[in-house]
PDB file of N, CA and C in Angstrom:
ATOM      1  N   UNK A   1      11.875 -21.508  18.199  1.00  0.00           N
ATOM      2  CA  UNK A   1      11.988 -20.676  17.007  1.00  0.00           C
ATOM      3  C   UNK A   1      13.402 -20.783  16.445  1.00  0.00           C
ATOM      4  N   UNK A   2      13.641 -20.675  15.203  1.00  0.00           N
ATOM      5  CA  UNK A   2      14.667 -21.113  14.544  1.00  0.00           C
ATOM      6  C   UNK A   2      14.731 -19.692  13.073  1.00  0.00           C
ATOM      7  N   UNK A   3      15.764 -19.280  13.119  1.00  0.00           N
ATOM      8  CA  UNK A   3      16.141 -18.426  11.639  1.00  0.00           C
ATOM      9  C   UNK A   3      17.166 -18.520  11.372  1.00  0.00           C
ATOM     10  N   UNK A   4      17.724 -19.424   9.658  1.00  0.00           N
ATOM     11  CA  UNK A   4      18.639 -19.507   9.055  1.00  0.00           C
ATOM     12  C   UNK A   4      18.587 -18.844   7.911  1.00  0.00           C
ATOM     13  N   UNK A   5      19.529 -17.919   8.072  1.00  0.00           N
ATOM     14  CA  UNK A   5      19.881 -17.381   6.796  1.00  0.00           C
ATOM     15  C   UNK A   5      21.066 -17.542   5.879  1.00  0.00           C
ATOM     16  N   UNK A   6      20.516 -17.280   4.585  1.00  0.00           N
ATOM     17  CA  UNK A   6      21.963 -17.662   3.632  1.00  0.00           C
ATOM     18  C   UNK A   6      21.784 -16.577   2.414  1.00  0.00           C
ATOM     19  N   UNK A   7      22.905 -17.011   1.823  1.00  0.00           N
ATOM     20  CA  UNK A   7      23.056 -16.230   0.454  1.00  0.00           C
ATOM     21  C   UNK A   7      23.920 -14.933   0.295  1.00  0.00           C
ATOM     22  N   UNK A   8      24.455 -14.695   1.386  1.00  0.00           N
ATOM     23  CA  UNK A   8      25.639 -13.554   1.585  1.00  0.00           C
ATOM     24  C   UNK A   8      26.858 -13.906   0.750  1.00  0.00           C
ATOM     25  N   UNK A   9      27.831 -12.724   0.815  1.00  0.00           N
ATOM     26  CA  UNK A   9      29.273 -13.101  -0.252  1.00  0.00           C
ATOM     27  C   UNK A   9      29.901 -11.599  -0.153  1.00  0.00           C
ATOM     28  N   UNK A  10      30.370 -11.763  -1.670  1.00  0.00           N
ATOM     29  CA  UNK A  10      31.756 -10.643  -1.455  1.00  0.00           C
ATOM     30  C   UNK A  10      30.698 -10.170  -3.102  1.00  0.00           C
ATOM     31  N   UNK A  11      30.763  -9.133  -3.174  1.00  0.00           N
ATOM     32  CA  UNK A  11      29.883  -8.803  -4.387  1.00  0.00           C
ATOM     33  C   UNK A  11      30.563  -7.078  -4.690  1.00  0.00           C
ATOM     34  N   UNK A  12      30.865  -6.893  -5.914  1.00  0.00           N
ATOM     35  CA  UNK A  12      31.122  -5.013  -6.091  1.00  0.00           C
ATOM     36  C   UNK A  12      30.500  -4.134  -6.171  1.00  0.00           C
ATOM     37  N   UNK A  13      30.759  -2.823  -5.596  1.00  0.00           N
ATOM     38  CA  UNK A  13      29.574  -2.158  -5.715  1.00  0.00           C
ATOM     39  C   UNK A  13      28.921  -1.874  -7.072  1.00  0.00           C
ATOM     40  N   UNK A  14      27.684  -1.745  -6.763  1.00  0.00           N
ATOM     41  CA  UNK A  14      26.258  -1.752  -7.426  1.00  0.00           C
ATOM     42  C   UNK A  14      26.018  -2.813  -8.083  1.00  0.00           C
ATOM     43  N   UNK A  15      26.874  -3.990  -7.446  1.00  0.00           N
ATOM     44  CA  UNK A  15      26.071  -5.306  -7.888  1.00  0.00           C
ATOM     45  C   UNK A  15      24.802  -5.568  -6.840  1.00  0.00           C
ATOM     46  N   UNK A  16      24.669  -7.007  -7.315  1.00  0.00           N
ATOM     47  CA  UNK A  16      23.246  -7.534  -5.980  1.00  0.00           C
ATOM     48  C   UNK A  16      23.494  -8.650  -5.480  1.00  0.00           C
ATOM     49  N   UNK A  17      22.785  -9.102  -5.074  1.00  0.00           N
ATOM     50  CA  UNK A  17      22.728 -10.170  -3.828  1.00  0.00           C
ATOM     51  C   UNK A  17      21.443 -10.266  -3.535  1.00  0.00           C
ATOM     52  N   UNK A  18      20.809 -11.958  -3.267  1.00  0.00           N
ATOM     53  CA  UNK A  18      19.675 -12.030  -2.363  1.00  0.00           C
ATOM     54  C   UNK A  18      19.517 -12.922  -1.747  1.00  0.00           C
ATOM     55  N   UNK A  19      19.564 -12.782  -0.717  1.00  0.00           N
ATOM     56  CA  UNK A  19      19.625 -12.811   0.784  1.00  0.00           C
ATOM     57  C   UNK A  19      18.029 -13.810   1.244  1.00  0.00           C
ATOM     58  N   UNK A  20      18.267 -15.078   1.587  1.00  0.00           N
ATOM     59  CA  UNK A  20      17.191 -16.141   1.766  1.00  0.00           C
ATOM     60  C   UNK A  20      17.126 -15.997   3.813  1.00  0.00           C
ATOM     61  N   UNK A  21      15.879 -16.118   4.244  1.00  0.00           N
ATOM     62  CA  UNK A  21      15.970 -16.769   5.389  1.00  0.00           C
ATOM     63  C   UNK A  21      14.896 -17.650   5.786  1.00  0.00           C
ATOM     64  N   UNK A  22      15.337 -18.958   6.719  1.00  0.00           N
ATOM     65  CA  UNK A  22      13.934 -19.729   6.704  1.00  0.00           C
ATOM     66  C   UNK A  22      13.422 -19.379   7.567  1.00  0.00           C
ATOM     67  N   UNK A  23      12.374 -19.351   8.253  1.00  0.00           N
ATOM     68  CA  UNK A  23      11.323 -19.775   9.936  1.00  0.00           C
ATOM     69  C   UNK A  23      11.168 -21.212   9.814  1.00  0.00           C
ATOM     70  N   UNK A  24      11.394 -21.085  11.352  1.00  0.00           N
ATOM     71  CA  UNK A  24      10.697 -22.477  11.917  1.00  0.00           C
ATOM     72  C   UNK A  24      10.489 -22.221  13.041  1.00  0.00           C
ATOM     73  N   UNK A  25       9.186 -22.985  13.629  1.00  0.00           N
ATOM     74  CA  UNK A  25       9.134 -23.283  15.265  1.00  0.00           C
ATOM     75  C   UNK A  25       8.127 -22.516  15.274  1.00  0.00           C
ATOM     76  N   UNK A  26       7.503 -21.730  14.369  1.00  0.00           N
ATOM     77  CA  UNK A  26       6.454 -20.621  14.450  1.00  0.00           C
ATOM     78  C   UNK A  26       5.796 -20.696  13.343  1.00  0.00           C
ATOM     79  N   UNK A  27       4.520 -20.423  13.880  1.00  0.00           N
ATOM     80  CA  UNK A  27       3.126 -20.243  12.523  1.00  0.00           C
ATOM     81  C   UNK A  27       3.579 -18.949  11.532  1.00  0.00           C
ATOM     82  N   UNK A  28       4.289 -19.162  11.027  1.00  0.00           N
ATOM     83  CA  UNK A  28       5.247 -17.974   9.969  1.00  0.00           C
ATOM     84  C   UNK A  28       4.386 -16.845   9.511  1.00  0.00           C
ATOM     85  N   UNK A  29       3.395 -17.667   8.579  1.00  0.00           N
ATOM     86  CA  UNK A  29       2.139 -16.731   7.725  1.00  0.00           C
ATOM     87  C   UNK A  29       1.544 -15.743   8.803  1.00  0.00           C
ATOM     88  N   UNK A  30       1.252 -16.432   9.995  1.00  0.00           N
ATOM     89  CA  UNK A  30       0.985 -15.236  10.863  1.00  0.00           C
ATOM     90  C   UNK A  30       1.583 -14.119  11.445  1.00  0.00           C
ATOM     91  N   UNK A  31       2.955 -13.987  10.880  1.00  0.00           N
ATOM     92  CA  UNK A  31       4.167 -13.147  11.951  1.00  0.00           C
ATOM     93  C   UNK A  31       4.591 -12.318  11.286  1.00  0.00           C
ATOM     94  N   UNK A  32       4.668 -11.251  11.480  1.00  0.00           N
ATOM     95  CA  UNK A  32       5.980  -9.895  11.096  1.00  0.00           C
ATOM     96  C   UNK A  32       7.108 -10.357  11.111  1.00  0.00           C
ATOM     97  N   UNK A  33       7.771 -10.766  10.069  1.00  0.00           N
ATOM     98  CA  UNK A  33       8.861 -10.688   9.959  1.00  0.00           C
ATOM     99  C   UNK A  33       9.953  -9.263   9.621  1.00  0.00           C
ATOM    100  N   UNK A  34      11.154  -9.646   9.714  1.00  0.00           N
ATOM    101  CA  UNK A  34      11.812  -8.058   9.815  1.00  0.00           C
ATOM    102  C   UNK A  34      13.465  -8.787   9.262  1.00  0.00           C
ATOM    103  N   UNK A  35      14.187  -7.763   8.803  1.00  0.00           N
ATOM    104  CA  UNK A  35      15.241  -7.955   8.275  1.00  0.00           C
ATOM    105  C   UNK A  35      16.341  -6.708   9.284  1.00  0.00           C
ATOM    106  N   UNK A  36      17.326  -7.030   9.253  1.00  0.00           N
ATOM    107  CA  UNK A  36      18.296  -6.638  10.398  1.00  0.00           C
ATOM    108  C   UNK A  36      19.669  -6.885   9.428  1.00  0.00           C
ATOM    109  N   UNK A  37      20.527  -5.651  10.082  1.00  0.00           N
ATOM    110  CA  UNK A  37      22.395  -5.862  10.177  1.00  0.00           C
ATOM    111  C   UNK A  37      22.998  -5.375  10.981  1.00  0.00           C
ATOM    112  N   UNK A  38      24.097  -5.896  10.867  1.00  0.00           N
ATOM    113  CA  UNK A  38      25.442  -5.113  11.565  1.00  0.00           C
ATOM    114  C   UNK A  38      26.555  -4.756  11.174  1.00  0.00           C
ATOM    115  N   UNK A  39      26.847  -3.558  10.153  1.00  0.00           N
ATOM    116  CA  UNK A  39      27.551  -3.052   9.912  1.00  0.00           C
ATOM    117  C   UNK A  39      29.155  -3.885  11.246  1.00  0.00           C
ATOM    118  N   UNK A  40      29.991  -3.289  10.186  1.00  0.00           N
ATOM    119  CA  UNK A  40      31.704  -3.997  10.801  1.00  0.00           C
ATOM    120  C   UNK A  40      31.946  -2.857  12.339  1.00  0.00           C
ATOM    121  N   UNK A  41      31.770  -3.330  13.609  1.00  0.00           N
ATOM    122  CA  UNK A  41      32.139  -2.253  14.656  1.00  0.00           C
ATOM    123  C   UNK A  41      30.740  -1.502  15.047  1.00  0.00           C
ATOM    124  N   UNK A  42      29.783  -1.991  14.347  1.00  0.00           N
ATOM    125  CA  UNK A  42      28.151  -0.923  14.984  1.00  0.00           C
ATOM    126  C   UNK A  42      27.166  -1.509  15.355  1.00  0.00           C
ATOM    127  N   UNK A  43      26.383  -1.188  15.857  1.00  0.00           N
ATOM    128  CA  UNK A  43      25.414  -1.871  16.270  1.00  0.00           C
ATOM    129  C   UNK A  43      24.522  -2.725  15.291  1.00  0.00           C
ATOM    130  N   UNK A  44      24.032  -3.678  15.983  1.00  0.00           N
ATOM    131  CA  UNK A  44      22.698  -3.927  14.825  1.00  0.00           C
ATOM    132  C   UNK A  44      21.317  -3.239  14.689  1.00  0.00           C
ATOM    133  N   UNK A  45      21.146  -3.113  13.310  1.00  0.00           N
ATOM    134  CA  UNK A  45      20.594  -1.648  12.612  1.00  0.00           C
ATOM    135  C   UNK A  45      18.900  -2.821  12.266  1.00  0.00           C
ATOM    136  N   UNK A  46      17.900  -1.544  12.093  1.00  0.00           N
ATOM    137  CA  UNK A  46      16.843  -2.450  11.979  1.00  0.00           C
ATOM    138  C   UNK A  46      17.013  -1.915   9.862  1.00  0.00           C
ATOM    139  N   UNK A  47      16.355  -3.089   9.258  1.00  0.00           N
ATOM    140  CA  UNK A  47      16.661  -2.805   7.442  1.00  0.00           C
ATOM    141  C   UNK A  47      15.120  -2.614   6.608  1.00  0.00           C
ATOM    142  N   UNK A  48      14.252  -3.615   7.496  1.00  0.00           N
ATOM    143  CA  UNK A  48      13.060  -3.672   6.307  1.00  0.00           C
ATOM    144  C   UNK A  48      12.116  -4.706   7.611  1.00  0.00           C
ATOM    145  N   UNK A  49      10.582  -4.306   7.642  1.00  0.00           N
ATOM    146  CA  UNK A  49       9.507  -5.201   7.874  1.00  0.00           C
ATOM    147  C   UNK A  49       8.269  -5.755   7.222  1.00  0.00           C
ATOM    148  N   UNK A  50       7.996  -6.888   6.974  1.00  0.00           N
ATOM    149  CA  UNK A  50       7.011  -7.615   6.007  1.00  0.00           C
ATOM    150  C   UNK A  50       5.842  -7.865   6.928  1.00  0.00           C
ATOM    151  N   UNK A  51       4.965  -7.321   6.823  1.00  0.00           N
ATOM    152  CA  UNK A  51       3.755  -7.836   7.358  1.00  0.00           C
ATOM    153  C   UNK A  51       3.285  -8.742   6.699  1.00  0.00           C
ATOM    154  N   UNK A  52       2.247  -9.508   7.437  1.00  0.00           N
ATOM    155  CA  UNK A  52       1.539 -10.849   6.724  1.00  0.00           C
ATOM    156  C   UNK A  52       1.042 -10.119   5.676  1.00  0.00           C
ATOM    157  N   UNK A  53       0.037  -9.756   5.799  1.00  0.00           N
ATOM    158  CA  UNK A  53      -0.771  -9.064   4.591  1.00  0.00           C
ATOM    159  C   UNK A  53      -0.190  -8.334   3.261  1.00  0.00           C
ATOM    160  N   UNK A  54       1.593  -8.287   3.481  1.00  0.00           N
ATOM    161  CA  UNK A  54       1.995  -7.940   1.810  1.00  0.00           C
ATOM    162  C   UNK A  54       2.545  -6.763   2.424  1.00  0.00           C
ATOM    163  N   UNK A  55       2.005  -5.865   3.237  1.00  0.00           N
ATOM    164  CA  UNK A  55       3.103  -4.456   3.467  1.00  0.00           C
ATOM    165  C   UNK A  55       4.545  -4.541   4.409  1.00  0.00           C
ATOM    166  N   UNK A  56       4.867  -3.323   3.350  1.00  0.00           N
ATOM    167  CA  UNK A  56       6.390  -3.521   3.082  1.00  0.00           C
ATOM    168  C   UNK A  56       6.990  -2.018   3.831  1.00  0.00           C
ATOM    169  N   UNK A  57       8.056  -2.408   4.824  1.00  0.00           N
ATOM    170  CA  UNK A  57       8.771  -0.961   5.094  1.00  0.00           C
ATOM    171  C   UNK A  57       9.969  -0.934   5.085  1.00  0.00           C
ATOM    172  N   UNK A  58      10.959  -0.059   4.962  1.00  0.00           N
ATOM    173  CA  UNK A  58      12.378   0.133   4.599  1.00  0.00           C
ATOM    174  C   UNK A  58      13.265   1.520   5.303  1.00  0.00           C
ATOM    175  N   UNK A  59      14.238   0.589   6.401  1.00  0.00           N
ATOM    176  CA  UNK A  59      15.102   2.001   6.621  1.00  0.00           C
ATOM    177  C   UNK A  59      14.802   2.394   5.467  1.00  0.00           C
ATOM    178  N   UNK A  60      15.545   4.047   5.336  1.00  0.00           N
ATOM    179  CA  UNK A  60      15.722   5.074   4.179  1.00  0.00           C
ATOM    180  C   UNK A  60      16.756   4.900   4.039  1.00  0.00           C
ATOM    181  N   UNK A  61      17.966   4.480   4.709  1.00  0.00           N
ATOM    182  CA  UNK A  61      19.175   4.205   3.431  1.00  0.00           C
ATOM    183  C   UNK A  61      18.835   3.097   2.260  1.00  0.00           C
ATOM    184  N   UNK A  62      18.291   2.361   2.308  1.00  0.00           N
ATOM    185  CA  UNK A  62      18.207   0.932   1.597  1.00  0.00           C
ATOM    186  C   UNK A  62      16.436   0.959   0.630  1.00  0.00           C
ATOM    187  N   UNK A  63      15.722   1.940   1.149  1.00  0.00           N
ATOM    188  CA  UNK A  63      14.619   2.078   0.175  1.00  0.00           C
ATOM    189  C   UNK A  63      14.988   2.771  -1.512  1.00  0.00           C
ATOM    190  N   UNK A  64      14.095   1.934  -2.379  1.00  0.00           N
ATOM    191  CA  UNK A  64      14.622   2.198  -3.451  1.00  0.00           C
ATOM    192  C   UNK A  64      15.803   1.016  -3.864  1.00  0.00           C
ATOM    193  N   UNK A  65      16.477   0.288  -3.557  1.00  0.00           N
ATOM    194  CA  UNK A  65      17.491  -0.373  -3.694  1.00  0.00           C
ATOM    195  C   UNK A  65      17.067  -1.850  -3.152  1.00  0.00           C
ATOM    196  N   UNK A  66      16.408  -2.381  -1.957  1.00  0.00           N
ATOM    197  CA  UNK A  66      16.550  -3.432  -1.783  1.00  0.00           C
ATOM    198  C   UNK A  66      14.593  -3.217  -1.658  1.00  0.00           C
ATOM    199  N   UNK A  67      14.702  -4.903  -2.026  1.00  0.00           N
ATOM    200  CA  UNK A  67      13.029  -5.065  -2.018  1.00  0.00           C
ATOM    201  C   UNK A  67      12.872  -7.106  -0.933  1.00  0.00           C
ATOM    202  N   UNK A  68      12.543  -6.496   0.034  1.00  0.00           N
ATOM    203  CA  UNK A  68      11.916  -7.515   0.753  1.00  0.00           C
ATOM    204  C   UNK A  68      10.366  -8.697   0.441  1.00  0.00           C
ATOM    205  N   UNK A  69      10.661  -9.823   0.405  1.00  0.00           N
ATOM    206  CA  UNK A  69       9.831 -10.211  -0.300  1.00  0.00           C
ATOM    207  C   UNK A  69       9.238 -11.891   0.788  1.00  0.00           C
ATOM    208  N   UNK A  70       8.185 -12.186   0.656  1.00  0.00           N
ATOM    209  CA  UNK A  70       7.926 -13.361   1.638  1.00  0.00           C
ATOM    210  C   UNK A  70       7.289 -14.421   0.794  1.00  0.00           C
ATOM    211  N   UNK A  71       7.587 -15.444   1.337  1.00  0.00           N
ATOM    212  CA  UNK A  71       6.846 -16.590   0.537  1.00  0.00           C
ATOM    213  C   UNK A  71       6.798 -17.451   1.904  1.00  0.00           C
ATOM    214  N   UNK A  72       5.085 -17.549   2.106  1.00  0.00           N
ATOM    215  CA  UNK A  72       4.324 -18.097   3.610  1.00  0.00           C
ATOM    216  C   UNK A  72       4.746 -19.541   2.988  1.00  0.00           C
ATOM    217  N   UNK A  73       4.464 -20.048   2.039  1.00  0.00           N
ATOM    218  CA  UNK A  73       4.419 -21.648   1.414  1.00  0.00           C
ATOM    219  C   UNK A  73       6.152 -21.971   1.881  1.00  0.00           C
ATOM    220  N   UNK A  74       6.865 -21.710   1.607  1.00  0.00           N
ATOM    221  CA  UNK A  74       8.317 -21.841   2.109  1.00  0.00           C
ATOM    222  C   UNK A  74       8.679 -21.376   3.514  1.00  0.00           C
ATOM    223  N   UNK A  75       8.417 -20.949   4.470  1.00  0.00           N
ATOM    224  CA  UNK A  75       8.391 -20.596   5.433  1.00  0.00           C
ATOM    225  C   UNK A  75       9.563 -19.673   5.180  1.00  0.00           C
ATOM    226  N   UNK A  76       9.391 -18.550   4.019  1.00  0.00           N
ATOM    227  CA  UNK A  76      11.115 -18.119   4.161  1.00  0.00           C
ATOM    228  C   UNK A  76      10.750 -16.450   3.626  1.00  0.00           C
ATOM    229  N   UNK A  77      11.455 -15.381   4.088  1.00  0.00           N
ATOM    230  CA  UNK A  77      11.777 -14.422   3.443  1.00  0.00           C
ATOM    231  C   UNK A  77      12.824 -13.968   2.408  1.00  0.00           C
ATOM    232  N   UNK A  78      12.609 -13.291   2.125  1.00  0.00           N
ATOM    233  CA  UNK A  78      14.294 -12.850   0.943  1.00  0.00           C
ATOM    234  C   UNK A  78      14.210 -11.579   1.139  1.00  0.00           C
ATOM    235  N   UNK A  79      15.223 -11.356   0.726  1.00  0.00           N
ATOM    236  CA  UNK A  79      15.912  -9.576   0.455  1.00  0.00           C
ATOM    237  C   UNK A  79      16.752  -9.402  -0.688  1.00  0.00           C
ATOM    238  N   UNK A  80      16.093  -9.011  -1.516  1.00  0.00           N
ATOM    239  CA  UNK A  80      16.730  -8.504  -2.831  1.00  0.00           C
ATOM    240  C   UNK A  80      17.564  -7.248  -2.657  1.00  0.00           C
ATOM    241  N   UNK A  81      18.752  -7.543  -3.148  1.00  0.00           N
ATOM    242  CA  UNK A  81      19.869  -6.155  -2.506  1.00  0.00           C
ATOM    243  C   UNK A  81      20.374  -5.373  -4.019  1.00  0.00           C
ATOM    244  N   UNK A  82      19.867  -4.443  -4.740  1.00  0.00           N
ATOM    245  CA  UNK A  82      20.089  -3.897  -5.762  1.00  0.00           C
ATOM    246  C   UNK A  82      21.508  -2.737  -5.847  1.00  0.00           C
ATOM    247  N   UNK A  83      22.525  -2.513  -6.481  1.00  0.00           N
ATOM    248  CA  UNK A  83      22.910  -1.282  -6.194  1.00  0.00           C
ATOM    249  C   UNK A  83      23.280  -1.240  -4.749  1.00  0.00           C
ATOM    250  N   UNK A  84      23.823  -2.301  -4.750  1.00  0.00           N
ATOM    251  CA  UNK A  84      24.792  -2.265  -3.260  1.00  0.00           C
ATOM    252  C   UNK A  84      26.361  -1.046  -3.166  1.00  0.00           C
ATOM    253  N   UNK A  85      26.404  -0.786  -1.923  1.00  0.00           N
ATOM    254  CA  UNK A  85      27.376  -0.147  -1.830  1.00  0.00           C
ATOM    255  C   UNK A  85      27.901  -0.551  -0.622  1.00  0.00           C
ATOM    256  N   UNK A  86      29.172   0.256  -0.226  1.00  0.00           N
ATOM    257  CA  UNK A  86      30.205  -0.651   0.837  1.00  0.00           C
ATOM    258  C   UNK A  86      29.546  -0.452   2.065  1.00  0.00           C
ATOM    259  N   UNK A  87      28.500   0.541   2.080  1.00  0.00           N
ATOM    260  CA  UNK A  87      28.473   0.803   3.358  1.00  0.00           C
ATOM    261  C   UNK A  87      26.765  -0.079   3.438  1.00  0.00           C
ATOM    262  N   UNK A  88      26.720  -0.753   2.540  1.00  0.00           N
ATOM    263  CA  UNK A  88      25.907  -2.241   3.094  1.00  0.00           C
ATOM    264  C   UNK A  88      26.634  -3.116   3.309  1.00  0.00           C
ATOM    265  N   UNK A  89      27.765  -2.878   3.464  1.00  0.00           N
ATOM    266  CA  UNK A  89      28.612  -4.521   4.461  1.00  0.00           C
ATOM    267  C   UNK A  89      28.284  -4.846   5.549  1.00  0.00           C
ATOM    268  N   UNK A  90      27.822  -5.877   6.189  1.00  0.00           N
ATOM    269  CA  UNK A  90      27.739  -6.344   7.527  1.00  0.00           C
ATOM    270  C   UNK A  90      26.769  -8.090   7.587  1.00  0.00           C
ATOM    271  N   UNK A  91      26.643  -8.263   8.644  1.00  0.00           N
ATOM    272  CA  UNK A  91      25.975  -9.601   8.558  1.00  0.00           C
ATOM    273  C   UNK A  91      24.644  -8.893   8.525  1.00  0.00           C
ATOM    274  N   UNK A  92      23.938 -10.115   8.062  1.00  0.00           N
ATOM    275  CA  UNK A  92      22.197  -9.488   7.613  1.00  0.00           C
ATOM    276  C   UNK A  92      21.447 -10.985   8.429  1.00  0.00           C
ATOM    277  N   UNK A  93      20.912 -10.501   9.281  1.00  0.00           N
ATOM    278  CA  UNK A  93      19.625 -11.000  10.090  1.00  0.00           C
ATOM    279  C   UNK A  93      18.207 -11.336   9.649  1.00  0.00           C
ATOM    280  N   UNK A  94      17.449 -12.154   9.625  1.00  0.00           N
ATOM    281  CA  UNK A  94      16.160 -11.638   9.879  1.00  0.00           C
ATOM    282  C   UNK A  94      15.532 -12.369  11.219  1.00  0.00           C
ATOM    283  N   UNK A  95      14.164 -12.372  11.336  1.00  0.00           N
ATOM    284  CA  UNK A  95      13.570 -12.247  12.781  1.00  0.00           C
ATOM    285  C   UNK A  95      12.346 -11.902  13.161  1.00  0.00           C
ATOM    286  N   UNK A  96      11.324 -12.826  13.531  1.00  0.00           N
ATOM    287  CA  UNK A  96      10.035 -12.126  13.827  1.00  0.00           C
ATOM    288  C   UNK A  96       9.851 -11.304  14.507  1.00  0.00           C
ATOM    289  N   UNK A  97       8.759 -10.354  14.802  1.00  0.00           N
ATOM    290  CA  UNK A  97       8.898  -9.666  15.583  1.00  0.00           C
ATOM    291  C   UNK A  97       8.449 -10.256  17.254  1.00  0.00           C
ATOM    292  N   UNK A  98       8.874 -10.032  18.127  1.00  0.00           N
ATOM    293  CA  UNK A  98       8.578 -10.432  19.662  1.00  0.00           C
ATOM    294  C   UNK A  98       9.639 -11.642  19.700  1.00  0.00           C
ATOM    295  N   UNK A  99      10.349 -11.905  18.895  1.00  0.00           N
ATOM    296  CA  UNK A  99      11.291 -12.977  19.193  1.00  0.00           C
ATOM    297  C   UNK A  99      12.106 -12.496  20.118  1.00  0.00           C
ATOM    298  N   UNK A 100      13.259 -13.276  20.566  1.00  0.00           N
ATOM    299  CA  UNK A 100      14.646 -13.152  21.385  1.00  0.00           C
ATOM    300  C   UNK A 100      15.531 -13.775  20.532  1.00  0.00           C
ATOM    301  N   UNK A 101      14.842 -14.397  19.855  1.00  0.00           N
ATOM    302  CA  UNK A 101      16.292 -15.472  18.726  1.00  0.00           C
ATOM    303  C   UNK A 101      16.741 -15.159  17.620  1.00  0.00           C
ATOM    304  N   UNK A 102      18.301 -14.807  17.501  1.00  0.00           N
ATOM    305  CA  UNK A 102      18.840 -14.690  16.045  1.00  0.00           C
ATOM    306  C   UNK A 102      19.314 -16.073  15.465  1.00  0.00           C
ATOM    307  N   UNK A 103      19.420 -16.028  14.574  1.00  0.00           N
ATOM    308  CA  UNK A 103      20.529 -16.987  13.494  1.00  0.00           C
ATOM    309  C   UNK A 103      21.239 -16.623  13.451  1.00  0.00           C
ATOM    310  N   UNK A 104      21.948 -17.382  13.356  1.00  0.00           N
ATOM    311  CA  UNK A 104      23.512 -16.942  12.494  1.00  0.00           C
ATOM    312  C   UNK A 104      23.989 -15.699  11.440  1.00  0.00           C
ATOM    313  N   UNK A 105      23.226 -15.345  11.060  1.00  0.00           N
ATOM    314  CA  UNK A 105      23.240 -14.562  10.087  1.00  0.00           C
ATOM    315  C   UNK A 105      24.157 -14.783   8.795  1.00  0.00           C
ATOM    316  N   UNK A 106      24.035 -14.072   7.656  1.00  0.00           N
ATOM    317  CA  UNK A 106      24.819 -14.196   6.597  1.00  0.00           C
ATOM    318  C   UNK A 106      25.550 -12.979   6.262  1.00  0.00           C
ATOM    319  N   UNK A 107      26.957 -12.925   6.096  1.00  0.00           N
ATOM    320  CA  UNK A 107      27.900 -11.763   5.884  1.00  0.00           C
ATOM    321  C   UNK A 107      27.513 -11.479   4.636  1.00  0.00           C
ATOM    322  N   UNK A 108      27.141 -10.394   4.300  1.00  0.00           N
ATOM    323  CA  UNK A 108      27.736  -9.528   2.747  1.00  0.00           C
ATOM    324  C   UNK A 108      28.403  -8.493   2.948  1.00  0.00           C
ATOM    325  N   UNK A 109      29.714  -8.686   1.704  1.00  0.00           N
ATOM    326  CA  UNK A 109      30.995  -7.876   2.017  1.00  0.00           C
ATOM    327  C   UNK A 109      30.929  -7.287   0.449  1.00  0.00           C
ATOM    328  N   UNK A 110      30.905  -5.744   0.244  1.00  0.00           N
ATOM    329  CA  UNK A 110      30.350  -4.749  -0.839  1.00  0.00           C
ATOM    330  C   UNK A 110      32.011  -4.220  -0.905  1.00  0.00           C
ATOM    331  N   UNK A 111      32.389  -4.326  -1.841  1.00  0.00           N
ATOM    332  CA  UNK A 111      34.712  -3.794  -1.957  1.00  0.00           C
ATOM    333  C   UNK A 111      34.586  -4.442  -3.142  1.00  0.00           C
ATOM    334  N   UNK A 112      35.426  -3.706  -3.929  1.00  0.00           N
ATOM    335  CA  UNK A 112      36.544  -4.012  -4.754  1.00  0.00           C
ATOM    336  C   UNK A 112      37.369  -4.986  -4.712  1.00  0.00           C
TER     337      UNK A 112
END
């Protein structure tokens, strides 16, 4: 299993950002995927989960503001980040569910 993500940066608040990740190594269309961060110094936080079938869930800091989105034909998720603020800084993950494997992740840094 393999997850690369990209599309992170330095962006001001209540701008956006969206946030690409691929799958590989796994029958994708079939899997829960999930979106993840880590704030600067905290743990990693769970953000949003995509079920195959189209449903969509969202910590409550980030509902309303970011919209998770899948495309099975690309083997890839996105995360649309609306109305960012600083305290969405951190690297952003994603990840099937029952995995053990991260990527690399991609930093987004929300400042002036």
């Amino acid at each position: 299993e393999q997850f690369v993500e990209s599309g992170g940066g330095l962006v001001q608040p209540g701008g956006s950002l969206r946030l690409s990740c691929v799958g590989s190594g796994f029958p994708f269309s079939d899997e829960i995927m999930t979106w993840h961060r880590q704030p600067p110094g905290k743990a990693r936080e769970w953000v949003a989960t995509l079920w195959p079938g189209g449903a969509l869930m969202y910590t409550d800091s980030v509902r309303g503001r970011f919209t998770a989105i899948r495309d099975n034909a690309k083997n890839t998720v996105y995360l649309q980040m609306d109305s960012l603020s600083p305290e969405d800084t951190g690297v952003y993950y994603c990840q099937k569910v029952g995995s053990t494997t991260w990527g690399q992740g991609t930093q987004v840094t929300v400042s002036w």
